[in-house]
C-alpha atoms as a PDB file:
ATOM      1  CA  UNK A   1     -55.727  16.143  22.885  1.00  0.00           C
ATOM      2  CA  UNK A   2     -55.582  12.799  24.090  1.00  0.00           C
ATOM      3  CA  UNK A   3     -52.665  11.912  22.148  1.00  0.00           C
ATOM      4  CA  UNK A   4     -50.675  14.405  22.918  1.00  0.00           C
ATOM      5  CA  UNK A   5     -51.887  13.733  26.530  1.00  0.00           C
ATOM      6  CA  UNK A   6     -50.383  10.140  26.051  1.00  0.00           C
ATOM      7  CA  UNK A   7     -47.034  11.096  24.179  1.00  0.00           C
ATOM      8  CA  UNK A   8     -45.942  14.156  26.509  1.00  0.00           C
ATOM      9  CA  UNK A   9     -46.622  11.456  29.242  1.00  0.00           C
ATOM     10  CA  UNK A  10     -44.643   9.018  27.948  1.00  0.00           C
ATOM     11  CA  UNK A  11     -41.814  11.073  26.739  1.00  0.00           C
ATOM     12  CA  UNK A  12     -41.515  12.307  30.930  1.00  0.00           C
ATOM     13  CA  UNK A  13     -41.639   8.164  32.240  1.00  0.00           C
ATOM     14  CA  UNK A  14     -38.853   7.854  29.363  1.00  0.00           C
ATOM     15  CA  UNK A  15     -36.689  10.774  31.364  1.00  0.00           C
ATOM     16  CA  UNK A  16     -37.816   9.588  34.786  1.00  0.00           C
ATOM     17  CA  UNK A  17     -36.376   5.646  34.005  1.00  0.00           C
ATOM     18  CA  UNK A  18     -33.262   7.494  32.625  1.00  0.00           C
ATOM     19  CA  UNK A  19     -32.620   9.711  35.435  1.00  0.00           C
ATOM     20  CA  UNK A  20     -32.977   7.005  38.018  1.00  0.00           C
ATOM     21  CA  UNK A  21     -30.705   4.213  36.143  1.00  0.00           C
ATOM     22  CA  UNK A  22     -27.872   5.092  38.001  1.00  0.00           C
ATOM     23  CA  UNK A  23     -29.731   4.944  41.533  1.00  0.00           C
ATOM     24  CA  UNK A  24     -28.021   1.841  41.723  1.00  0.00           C
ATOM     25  CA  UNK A  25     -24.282   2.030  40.242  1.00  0.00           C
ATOM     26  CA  UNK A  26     -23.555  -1.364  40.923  1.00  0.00           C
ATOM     27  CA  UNK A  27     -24.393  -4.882  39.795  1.00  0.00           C
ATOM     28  CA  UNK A  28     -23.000  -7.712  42.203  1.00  0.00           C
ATOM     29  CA  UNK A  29     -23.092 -11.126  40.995  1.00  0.00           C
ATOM     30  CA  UNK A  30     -22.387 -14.272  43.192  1.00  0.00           C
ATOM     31  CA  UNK A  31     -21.171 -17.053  41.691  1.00  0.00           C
ATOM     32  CA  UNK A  32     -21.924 -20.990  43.201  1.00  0.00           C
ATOM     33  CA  UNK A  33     -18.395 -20.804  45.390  1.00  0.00           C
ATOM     34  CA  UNK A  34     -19.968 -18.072  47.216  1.00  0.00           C
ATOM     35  CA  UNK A  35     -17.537 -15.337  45.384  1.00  0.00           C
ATOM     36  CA  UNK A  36     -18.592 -12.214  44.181  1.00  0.00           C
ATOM     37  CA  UNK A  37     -18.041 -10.044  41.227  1.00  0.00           C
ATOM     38  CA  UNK A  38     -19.081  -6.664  40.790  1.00  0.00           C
ATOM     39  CA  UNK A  39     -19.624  -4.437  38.089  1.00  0.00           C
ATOM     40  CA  UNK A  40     -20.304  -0.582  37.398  1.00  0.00           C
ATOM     41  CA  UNK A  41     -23.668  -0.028  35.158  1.00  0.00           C
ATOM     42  CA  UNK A  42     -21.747   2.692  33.543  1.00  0.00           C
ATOM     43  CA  UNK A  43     -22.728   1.429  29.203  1.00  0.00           C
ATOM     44  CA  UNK A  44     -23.458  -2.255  31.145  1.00  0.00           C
ATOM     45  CA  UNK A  45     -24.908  -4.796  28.864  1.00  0.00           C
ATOM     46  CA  UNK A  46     -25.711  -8.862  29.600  1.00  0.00           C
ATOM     47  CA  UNK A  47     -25.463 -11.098  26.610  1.00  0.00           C
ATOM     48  CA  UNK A  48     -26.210 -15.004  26.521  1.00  0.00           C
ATOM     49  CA  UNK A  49     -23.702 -16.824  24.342  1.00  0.00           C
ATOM     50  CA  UNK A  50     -24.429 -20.717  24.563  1.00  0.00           C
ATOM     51  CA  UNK A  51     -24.428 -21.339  27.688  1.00  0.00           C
ATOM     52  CA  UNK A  52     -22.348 -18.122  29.236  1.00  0.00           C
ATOM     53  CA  UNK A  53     -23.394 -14.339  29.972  1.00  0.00           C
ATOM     54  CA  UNK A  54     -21.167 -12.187  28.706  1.00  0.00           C
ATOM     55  CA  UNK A  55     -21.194  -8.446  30.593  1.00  0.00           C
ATOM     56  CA  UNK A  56     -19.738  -5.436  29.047  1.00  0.00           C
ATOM     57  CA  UNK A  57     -19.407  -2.401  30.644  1.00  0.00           C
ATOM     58  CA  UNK A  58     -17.308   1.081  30.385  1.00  0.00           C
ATOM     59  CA  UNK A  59     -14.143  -0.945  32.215  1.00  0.00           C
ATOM     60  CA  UNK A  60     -14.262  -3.691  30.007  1.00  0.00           C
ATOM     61  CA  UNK A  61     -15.946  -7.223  29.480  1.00  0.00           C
ATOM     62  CA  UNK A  62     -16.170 -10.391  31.270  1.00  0.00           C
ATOM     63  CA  UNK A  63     -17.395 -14.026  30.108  1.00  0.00           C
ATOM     64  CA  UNK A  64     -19.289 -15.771  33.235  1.00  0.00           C
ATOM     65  CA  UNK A  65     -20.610 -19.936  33.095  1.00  0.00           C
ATOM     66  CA  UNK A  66     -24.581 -19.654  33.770  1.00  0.00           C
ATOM     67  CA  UNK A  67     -24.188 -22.986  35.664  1.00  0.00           C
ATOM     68  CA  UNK A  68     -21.833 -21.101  37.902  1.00  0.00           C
ATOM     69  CA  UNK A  69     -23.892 -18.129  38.672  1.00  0.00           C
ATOM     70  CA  UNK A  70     -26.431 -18.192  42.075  1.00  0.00           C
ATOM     71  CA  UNK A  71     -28.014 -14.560  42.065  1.00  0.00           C
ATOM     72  CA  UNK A  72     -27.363 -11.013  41.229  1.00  0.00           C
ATOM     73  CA  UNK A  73     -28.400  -7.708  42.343  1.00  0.00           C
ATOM     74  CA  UNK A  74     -28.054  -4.179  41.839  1.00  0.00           C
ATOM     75  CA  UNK A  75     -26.460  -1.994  44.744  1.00  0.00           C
ATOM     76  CA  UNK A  76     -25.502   1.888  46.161  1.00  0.00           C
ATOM     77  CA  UNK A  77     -22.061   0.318  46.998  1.00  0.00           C
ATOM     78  CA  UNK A  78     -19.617  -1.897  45.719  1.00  0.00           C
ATOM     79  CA  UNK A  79     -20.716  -4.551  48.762  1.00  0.00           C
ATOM     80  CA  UNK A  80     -17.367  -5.497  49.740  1.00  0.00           C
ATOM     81  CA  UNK A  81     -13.947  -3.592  50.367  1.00  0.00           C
ATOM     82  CA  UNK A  82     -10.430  -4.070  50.893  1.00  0.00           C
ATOM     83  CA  UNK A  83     -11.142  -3.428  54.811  1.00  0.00           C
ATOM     84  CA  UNK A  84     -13.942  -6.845  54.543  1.00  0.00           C
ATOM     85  CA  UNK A  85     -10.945  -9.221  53.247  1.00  0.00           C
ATOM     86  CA  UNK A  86      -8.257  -7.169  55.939  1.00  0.00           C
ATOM     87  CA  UNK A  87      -9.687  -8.507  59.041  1.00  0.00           C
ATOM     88  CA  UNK A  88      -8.591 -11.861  58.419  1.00  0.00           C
ATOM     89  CA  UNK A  89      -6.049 -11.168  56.116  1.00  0.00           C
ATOM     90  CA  UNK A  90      -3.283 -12.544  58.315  1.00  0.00           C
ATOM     91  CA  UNK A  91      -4.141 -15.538  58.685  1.00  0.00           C
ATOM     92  CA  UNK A  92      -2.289 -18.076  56.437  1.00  0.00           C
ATOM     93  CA  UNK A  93      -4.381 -17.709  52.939  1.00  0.00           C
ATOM     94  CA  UNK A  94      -2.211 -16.014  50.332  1.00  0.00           C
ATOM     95  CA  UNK A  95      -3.487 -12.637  48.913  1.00  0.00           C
ATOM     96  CA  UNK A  96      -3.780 -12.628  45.143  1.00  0.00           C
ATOM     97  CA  UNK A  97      -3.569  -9.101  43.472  1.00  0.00           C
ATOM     98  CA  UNK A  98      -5.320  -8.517  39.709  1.00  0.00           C
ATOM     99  CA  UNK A  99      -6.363  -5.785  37.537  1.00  0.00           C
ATOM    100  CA  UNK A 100      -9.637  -5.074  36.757  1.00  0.00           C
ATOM    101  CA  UNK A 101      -9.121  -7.143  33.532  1.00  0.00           C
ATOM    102  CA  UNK A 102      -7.907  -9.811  35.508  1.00  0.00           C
ATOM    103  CA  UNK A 103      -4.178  -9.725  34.726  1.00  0.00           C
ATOM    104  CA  UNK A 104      -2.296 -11.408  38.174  1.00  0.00           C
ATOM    105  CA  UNK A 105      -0.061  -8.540  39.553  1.00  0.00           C
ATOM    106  CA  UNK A 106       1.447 -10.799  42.200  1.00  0.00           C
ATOM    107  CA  UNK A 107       0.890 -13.310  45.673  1.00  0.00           C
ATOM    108  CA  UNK A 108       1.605 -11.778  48.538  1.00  0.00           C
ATOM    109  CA  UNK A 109       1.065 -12.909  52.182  1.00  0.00           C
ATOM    110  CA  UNK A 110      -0.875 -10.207  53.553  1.00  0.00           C
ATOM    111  CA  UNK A 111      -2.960  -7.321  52.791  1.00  0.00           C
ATOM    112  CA  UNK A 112      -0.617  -4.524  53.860  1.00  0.00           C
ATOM    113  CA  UNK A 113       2.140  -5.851  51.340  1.00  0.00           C
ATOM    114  CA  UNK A 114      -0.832  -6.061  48.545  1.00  0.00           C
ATOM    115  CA  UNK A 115      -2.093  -2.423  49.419  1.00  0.00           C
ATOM    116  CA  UNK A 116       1.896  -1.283  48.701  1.00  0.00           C
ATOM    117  CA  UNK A 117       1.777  -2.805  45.162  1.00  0.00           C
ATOM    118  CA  UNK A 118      -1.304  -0.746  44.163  1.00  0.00           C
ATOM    119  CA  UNK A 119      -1.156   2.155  42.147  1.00  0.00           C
ATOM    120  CA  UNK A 120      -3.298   5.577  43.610  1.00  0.00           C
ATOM    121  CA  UNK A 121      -6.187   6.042  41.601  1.00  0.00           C
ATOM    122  CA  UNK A 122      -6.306   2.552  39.887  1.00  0.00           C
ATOM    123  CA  UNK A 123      -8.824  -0.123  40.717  1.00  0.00           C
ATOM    124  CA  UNK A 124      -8.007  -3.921  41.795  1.00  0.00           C
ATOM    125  CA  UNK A 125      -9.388  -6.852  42.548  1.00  0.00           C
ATOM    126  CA  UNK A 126      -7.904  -8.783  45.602  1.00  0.00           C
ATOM    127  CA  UNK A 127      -8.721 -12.485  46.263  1.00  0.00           C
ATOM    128  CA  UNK A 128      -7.838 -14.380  49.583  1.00  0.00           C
ATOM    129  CA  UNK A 129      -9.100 -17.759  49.600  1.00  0.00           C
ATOM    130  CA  UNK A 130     -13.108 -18.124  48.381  1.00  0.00           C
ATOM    131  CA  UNK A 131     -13.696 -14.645  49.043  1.00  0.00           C
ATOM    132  CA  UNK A 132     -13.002 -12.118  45.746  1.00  0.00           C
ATOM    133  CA  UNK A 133     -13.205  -8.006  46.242  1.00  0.00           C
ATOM    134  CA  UNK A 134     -12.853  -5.019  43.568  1.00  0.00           C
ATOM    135  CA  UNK A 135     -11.244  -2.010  45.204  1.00  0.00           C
ATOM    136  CA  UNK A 136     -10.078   1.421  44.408  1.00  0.00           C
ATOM    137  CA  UNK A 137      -6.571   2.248  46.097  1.00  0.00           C
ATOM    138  CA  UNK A 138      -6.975   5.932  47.281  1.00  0.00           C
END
């Protein structure tokens, strides 16, 4: 009885920890120059290749230097937005515009010209300056 007990137990943590893995959607790292990347935990896995972290998720994959990484934590939200990098985004920095694999789309010189070269539906990453965001165009 015991046993059983101990497996039906187990078995309903094993359920509970899968249930709740997406409580937190998103994993933000910050890297040394104070940017940020984040990433969905949608199929996420970490792997340490000499001296990098390699992170693999449903959207693709991404090689990071250790030396350059400061923290990382899970979040509800993607922590920053297109509106965070707006309110200074015309001053004289020039707005860089990527896909989510990191392809350059273009430079542009402010966020309003950027938001016109995004697609509906597709998600971007937009970096003025030191300061790197991923964003959905709606």
């Amino acid at each position: 009885m015991k046993k059983i007990f101990v497996f039906l137990l187990s078995v309903m943590m094993a359920q509970n920890i899968k249930a709740s893995s997406y409580a937190y959607p998103y994993l933000t790292i910050v890297m040394t120059d104070n940017t940020s990347k984040t990433f969905s935990v949608e199929s996420l896995t970490m792997t340490p290749v000499n001296g990098t972290l390699r992170i693999t998720n449903a959207e693709g994959s991404e090689t990071l230097n250790v030396t350059e990484l400061s923290k990382m934590y899970f979040s509800e939200d993607v922590p920053n937005a297109i509106s965070t990098a707006s309110a200074d985004a015309e001053q004289s920095a020039t707005i860089t515009l990527c896909t989510i694999t990191g392809i350059v789309i273009g430079n542009y010189s402010s966020i309003n010209a950027a938001h016109d070269a995004m697609q509906p539906g597709t998600m971007y990453i937009v970096k003025k300056g030191n300061k790197t965001v991923k964003t959905i165009r709606k």
